[in-house]
Protein backbone atom coordinates (compact mmCIF):
# COMPACT_ATOMS: atom_id res chain seq x y z
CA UNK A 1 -12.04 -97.19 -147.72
CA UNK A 2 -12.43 -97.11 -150.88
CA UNK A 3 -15.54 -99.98 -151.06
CA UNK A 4 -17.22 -97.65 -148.26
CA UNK A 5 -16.75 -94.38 -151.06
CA UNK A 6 -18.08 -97.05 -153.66
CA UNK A 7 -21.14 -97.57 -151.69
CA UNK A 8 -22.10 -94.64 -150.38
CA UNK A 9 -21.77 -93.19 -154.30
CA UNK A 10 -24.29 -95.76 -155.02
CA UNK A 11 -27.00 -94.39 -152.38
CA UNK A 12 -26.70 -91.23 -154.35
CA UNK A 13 -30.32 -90.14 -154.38
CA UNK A 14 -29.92 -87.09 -156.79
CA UNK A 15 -28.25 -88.26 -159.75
CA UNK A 16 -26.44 -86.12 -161.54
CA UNK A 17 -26.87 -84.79 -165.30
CA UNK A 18 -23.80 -83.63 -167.57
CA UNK A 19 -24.30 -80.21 -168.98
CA UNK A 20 -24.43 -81.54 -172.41
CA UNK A 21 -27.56 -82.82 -171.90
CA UNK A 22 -28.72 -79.60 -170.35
CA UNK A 23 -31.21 -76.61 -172.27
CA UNK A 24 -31.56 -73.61 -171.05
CA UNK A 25 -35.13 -71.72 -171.98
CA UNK A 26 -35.82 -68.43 -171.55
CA UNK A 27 -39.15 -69.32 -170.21
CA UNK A 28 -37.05 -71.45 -167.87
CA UNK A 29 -35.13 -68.24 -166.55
CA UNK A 30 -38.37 -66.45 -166.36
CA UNK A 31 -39.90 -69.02 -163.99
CA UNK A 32 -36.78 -69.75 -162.17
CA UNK A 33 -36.91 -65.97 -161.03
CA UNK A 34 -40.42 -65.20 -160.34
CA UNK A 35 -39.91 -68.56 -157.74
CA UNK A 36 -37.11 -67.05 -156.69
CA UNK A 37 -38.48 -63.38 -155.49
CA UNK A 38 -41.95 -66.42 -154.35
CA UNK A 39 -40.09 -68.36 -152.07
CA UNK A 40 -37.82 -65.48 -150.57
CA UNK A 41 -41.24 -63.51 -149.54
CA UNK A 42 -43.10 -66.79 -148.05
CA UNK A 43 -39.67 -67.26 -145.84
CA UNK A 44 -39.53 -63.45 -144.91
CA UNK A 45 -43.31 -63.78 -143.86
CA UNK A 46 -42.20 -67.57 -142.05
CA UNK A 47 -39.36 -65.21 -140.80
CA UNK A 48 -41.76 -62.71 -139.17
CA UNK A 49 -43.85 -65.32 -137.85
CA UNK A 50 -41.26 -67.18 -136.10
CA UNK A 51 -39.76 -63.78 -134.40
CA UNK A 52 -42.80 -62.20 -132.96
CA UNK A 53 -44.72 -63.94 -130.22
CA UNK A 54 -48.64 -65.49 -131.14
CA UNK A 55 -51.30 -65.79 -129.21
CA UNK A 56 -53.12 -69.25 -128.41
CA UNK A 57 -56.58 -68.70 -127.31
CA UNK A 58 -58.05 -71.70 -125.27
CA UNK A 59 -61.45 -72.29 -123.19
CA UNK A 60 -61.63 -73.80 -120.04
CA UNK A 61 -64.02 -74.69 -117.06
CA UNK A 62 -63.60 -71.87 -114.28
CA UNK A 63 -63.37 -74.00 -110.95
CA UNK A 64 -62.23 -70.95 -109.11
CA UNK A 65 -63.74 -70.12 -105.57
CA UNK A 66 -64.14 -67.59 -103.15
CA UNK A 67 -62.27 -64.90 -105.38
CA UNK A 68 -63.28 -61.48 -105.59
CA UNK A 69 -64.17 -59.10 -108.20
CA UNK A 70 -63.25 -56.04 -109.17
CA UNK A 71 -65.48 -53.90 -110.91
CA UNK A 72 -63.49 -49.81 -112.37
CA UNK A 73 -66.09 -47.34 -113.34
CA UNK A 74 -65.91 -44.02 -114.26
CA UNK A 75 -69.65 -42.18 -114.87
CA UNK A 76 -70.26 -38.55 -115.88
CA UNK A 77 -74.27 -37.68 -115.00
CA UNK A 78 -74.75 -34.22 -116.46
CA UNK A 79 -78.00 -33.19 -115.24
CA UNK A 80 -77.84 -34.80 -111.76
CA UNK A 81 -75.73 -33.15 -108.91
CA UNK A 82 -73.12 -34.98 -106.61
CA UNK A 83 -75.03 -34.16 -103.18
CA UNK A 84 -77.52 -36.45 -104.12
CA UNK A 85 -76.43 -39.17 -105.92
CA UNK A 86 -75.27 -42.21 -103.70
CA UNK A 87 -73.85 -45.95 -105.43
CA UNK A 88 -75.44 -49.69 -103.94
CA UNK A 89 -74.04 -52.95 -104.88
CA UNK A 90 -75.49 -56.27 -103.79
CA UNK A 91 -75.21 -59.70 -105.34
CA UNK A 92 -77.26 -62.92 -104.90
CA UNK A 93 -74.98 -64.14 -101.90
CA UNK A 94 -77.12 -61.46 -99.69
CA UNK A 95 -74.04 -59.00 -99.26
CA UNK A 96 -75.10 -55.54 -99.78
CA UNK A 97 -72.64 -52.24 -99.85
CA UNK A 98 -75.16 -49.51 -99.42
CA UNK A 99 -74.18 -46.09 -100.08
CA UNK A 100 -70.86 -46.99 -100.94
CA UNK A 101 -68.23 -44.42 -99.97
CA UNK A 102 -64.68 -46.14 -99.68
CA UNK A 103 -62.45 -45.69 -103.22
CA UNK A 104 -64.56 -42.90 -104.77
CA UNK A 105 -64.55 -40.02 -105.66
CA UNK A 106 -67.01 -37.20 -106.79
CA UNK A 107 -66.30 -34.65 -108.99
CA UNK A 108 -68.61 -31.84 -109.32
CA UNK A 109 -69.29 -30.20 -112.75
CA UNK A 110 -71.14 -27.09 -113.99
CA UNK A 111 -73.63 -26.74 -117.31
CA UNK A 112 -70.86 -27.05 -119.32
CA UNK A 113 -69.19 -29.89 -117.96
CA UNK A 114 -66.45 -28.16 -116.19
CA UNK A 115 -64.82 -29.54 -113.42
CA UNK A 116 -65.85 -27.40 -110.35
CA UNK A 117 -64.51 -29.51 -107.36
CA UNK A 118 -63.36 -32.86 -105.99
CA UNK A 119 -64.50 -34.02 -102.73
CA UNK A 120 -65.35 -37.09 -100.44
CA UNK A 121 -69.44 -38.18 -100.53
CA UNK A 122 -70.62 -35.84 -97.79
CA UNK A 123 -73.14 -32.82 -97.57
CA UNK A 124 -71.03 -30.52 -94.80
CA UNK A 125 -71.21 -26.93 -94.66
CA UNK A 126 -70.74 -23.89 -92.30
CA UNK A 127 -73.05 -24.53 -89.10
CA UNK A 128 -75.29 -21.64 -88.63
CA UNK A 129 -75.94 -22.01 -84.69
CA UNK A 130 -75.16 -23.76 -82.09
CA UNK A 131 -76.64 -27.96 -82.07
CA UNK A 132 -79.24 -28.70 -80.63
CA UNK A 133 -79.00 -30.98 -77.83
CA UNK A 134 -81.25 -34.18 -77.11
CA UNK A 135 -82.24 -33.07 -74.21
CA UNK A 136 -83.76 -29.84 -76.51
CA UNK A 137 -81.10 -27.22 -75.13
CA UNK A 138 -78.72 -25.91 -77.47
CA UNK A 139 -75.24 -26.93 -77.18
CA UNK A 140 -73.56 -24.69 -73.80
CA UNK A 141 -69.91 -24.16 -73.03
CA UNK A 142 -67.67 -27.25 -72.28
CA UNK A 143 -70.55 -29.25 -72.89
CA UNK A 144 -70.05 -32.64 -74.76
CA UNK A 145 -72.56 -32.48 -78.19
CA UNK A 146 -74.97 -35.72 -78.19
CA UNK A 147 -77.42 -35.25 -81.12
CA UNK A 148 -81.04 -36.58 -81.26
CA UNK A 149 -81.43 -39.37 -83.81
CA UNK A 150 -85.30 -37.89 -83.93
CA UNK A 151 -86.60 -41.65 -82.95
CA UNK A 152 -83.88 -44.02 -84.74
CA UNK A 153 -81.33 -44.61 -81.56
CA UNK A 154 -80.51 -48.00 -80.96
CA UNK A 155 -79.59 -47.52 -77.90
CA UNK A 156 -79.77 -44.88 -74.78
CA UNK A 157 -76.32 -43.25 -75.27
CA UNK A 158 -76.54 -43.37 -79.59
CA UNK A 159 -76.16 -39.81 -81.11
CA UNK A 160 -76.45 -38.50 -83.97
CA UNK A 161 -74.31 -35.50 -84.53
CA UNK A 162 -74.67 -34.70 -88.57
CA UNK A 163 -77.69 -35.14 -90.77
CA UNK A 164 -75.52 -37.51 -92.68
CA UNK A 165 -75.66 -39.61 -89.25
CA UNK A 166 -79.66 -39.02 -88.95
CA UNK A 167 -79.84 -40.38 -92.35
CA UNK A 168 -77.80 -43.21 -91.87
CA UNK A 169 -79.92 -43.75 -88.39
CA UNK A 170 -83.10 -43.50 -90.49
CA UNK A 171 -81.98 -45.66 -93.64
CA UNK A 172 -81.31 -48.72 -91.07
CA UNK A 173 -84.60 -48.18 -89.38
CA UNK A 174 -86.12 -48.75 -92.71
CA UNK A 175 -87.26 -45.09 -92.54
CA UNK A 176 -87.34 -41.56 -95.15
CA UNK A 177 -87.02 -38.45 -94.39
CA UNK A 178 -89.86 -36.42 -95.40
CA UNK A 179 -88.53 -32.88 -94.66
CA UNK A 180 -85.26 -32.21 -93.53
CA UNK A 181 -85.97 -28.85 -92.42
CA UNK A 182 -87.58 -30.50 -89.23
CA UNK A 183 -84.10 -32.13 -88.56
CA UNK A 184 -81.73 -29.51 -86.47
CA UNK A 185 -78.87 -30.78 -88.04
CA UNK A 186 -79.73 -31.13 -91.55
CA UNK A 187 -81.25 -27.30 -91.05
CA UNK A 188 -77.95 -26.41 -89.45
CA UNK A 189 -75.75 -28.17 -92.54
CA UNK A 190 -77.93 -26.47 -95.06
CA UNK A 191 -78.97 -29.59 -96.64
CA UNK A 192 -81.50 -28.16 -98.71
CA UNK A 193 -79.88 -25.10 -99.62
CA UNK A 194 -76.76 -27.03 -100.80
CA UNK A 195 -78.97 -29.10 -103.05
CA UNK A 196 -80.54 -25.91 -104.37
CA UNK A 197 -77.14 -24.62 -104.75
CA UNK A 198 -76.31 -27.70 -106.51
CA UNK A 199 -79.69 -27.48 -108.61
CA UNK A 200 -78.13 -27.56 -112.59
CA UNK A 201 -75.06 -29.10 -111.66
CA UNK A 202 -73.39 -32.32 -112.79
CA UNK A 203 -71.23 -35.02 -110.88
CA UNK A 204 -68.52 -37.36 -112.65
CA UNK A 205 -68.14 -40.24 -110.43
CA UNK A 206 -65.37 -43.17 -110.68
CA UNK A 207 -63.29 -45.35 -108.13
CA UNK A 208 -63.97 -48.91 -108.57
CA UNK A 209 -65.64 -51.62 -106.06
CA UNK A 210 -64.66 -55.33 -104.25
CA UNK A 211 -67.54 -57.66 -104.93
CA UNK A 212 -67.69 -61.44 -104.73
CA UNK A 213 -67.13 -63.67 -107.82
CA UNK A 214 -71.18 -63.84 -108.28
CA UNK A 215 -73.77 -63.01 -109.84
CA UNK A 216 -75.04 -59.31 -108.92
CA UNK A 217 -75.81 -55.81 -109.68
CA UNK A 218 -74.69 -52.22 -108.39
CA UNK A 219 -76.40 -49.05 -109.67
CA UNK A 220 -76.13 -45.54 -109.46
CA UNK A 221 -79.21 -43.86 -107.70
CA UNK A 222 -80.40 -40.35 -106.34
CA UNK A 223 -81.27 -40.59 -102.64
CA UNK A 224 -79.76 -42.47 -100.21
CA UNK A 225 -81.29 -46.59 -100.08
CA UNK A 226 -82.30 -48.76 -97.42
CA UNK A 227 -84.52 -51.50 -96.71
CA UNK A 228 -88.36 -51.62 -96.23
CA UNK A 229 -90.64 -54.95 -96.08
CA UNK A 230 -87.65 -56.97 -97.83
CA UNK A 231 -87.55 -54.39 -100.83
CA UNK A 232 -84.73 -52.07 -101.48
CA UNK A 233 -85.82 -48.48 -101.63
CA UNK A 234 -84.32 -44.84 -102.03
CA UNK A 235 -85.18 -42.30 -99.96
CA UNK A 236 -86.23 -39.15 -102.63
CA UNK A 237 -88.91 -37.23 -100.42
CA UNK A 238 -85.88 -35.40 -98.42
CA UNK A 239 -84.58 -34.08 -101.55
CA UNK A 240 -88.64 -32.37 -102.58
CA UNK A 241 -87.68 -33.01 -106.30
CA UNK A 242 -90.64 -34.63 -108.40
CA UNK A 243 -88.44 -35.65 -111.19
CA UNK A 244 -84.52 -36.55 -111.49
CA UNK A 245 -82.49 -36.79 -114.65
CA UNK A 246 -80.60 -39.82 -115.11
CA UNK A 247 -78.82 -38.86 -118.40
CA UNK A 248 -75.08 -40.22 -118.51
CA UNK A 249 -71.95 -40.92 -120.14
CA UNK A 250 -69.83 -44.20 -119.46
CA UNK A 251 -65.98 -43.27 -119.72
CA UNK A 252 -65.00 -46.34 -118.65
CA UNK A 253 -66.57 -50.07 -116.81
CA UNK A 254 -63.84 -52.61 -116.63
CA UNK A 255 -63.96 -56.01 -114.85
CA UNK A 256 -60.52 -56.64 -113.86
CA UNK A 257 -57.43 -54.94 -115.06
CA UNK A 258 -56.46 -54.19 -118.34
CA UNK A 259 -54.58 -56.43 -120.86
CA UNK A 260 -53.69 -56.40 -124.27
CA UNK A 261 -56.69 -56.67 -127.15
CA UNK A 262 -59.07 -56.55 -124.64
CA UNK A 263 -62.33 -54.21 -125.69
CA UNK A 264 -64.76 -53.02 -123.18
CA UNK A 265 -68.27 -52.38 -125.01
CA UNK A 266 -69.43 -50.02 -122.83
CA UNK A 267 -66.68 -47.52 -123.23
CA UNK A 268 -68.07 -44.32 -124.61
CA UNK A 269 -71.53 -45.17 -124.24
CA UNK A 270 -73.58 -42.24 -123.26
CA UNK A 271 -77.45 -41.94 -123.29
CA UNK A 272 -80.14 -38.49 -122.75
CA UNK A 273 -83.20 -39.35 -120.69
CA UNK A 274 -86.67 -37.66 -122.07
CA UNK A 275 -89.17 -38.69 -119.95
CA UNK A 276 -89.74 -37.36 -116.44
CA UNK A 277 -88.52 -40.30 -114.94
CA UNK A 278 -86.69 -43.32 -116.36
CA UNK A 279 -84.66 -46.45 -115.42
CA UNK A 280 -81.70 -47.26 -117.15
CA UNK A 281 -80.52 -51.20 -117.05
CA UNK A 282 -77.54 -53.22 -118.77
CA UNK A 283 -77.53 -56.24 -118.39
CA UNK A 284 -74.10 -57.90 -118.74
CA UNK A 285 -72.13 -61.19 -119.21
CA UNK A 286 -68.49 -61.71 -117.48
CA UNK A 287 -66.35 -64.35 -118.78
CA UNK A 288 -63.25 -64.71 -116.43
CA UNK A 289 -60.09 -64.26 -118.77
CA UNK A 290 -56.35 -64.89 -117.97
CA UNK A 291 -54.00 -63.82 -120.16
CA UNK A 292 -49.96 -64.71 -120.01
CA UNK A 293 -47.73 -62.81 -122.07
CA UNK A 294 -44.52 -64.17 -123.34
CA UNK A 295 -42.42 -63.47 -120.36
CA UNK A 296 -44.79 -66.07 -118.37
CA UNK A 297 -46.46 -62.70 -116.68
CA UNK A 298 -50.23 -63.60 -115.53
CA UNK A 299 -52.77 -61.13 -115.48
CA UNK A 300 -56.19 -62.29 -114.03
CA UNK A 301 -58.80 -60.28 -115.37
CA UNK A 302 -62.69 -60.19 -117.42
CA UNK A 303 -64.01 -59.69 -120.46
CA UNK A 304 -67.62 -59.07 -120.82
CA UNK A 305 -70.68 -58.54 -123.43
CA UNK A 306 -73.50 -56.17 -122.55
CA UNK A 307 -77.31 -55.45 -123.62
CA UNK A 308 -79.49 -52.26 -122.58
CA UNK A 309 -83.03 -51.95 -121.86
CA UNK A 310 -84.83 -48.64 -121.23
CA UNK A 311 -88.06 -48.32 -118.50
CA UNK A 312 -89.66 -45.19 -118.36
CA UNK A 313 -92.72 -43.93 -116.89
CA UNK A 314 -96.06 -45.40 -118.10
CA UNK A 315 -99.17 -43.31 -116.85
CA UNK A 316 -101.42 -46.23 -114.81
CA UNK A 317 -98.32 -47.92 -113.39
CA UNK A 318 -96.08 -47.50 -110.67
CA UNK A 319 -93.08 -45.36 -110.68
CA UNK A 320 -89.76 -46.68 -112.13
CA UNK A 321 -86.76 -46.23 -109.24
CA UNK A 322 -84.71 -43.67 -111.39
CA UNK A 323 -81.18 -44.59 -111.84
CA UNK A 324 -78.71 -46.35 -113.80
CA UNK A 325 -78.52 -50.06 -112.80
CA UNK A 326 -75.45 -52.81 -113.75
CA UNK A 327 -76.88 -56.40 -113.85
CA UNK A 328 -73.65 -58.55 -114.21
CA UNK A 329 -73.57 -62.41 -114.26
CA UNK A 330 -70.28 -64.75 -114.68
CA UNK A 331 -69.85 -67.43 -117.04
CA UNK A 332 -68.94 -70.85 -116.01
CA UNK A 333 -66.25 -70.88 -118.82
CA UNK A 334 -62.98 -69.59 -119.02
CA UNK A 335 -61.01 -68.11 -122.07
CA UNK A 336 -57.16 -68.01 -121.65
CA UNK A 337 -54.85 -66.05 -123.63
CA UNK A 338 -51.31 -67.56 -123.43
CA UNK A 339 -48.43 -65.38 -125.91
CA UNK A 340 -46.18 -67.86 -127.28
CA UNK A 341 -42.91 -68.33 -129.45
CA UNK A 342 -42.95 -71.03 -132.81
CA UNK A 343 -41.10 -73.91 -132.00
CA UNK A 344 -37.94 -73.82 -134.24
CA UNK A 345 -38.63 -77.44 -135.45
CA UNK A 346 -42.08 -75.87 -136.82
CA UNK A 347 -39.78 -72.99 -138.28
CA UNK A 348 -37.72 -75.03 -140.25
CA UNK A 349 -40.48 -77.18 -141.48
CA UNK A 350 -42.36 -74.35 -142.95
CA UNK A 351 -39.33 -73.07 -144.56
CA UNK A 352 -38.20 -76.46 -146.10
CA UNK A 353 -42.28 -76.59 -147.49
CA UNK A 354 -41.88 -73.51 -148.48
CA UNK A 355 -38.39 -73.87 -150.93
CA UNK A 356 -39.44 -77.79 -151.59
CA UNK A 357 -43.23 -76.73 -152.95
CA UNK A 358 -41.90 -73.56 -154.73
CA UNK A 359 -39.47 -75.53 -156.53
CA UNK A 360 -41.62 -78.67 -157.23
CA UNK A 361 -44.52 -76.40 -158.49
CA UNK A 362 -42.11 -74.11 -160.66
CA UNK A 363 -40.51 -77.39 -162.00
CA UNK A 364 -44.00 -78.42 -163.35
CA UNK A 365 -44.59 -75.20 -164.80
CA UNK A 366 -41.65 -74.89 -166.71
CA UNK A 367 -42.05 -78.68 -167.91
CA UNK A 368 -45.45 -77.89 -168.79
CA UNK A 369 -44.46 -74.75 -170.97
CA UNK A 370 -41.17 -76.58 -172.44
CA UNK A 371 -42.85 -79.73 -173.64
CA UNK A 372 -45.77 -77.58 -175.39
CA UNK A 373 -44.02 -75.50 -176.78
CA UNK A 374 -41.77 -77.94 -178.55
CA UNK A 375 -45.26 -79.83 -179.70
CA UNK A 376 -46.32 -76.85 -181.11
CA UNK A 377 -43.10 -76.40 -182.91
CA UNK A 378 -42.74 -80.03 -184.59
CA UNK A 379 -46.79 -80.03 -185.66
CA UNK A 380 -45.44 -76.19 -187.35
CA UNK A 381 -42.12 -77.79 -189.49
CA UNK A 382 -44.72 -80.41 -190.39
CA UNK A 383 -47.54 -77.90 -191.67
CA UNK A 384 -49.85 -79.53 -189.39
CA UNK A 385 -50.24 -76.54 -187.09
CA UNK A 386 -53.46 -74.26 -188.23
């Protein structure tokens, strides 16, 4: 037992020193505490860092397919009322969502930005007299209503019983509707007169919209669009305006849901049209983001980056389609955002750096300051020090 003390005495690796042989400096104590107060605020910042979660930011290859996106928008058009502005989205797959109506919702404001109502995407309004038949008589007693499509049925029995149905008859025909006066039940509705009614008036639109993961565009348009020869036109002669003002405000355009430390540029934008007519265009870049928080909760969402270009009116060229338009495209990359506790082992590593440099560094200093000062001291009793 006592061989095994022996031996283990002799792998002693910090000698020790009898206090004889020890002296005690003032600039010793000096260092020894400003080390001290060093090393206890580099472990109370280790501390902090080891408690509260991190994030670790990686990028990866998206090989994700057939998902869907999910596009939140909220868009306040001052000058440009509710009745006639209608929201497309189409992407490069060939899937269009014309005059989207599903998940939003109009809100009608005055001059001064007041809220005047909330309601669905429809003209509507008291009928006047009784319809009009296709046959040409007006609707009698206990008769069933069939309306005339004025020349868009599909087929024999196909009637059109609102002007928002003659519309809708006419936009798949490829068709406008030059006065809707001439259409008994757009006169009936008060189509007009509602959009004179309207005439001054803002809209605030939002809901949000299913797309697929590609690359696409949706925009925000007065009339209501269809096809012609391949190209995708609005139909603006029914409303017998010459001019529209596209001015808006973006209060929000998200891709995704929210997560934490994300930052959506277009928050907050707003821009005032001053030409007659004028086409407003951002163009913008998704990247596909995941973030995990620390409880190993996934949320699947987007980040994006955004640049705007203005086309207005130019006297010898065609007229710009006014409107604000969203040109999106997705990036092949993904970022993921995973929140994450320091491994202890890393903890205590720090923290033994930490003491183990302090000391070593405030051990030179003081050896440094000890040894010069007793140089200075011996060249002084021997008169050599000027």
């Amino acid at each position: 037992m006592d061989g095994l003390i022996s031996k283990l005495r002799n792998l002693d690796a910090y000698p020790k020193v009898n206090e004889d042989f020890y002296s005690r400096t003032l600039s010793g104590g000096v260092i020894t505490l400003v080390s001290s107060v060093v090393m206890i605020l580099l472990f109370i910042s280790e501390l902090r860092l080891y408690l509260y979660a991190v994030t670790e930011t990686k990028l990866v290859v998206d090989t994700s397919r057939g998902e869907h996106l999910r596009i939140n928008f909220d868009v306040t058009f001052p000058a440009l009322p509710c009745s006639i502005l209608s929201l497309d989205a189409m992407d490069i797959s060939g899937e269009q969502h014309l005059d989207v109506k599903h998940d939003i919702i109009k809100r009608r404001l005055d001059s001064h930005g007041n809220v005047i109502e909330a309601r669905a995407d429809a003209i509507g309004a008291p009928k006047i007299e009784k319809p009009l038949q296709r046959h040409g008589g007006r609707l009698e007693h206990n008769e069933t209503y069939c309306g005339s499509c004025y020349g868009a049925e599909t087929t024999d029995d196909h009637c059109c019983n609102s002007c928002e149905e003659v519309r809708e008859a006419y936009r798949k025909k490829g068709w406008a509707i030059s006065n809707p006066d001439e259409i008994d039940q757009c006169k009936r509705e008060g189509f007009l007169q509602r959009i004179k009614d309207e005439d001054g008036e803002g809209c605030n639109i939002y809901g949000f919209l299913e797309v697929n993961k590609v690359a696409g565009n949706f925009h925000f348009a007065p009339g209501k669009s269809f096809q012609q020869a391949n190209v995708h036109v609005h139909d603006l002669l029914s409303f017998q305006k010459d001019n529209f003002n596209i001015s808006h405000r973006i209060n929000k355009l998200a891709f995704g849901d929210y997560f934490p430390g994300v930052v959506n540029p277009l928050d907050g934008v707003q821009w005032t049209q001053l030409t007659s007519t004028a086409m407003y265009q951002y163009f913008i870049k998704v990247v596909p983001t995941v973030y995990t928080d620390i409880r190993g909760h996934t949320i699947q969402s987007n980040q994006f980056s955004a640049t705007e270009h203005y086309k207005g009116a130019e006297v010898g060229l065609l007229q710009v389609l006014p409107g604000v338009f969203f040109f999106y495209d997705l990036s092949p990359i993904k970022v993921t955002f995973t929140e994450e506790h320091i491994p202890f082992l890393h903890f205590l590593t720090n923290v033994c750096a930490i003491v183990g440099g302090a000391f070593t560094v405030s051990g030179i200093l003081d050896s440094f300051i000890y040894h010069g000062q007793r140089a200075i001291k011996k060249k002084m009793e021997l008169g050599k020090f000027n």
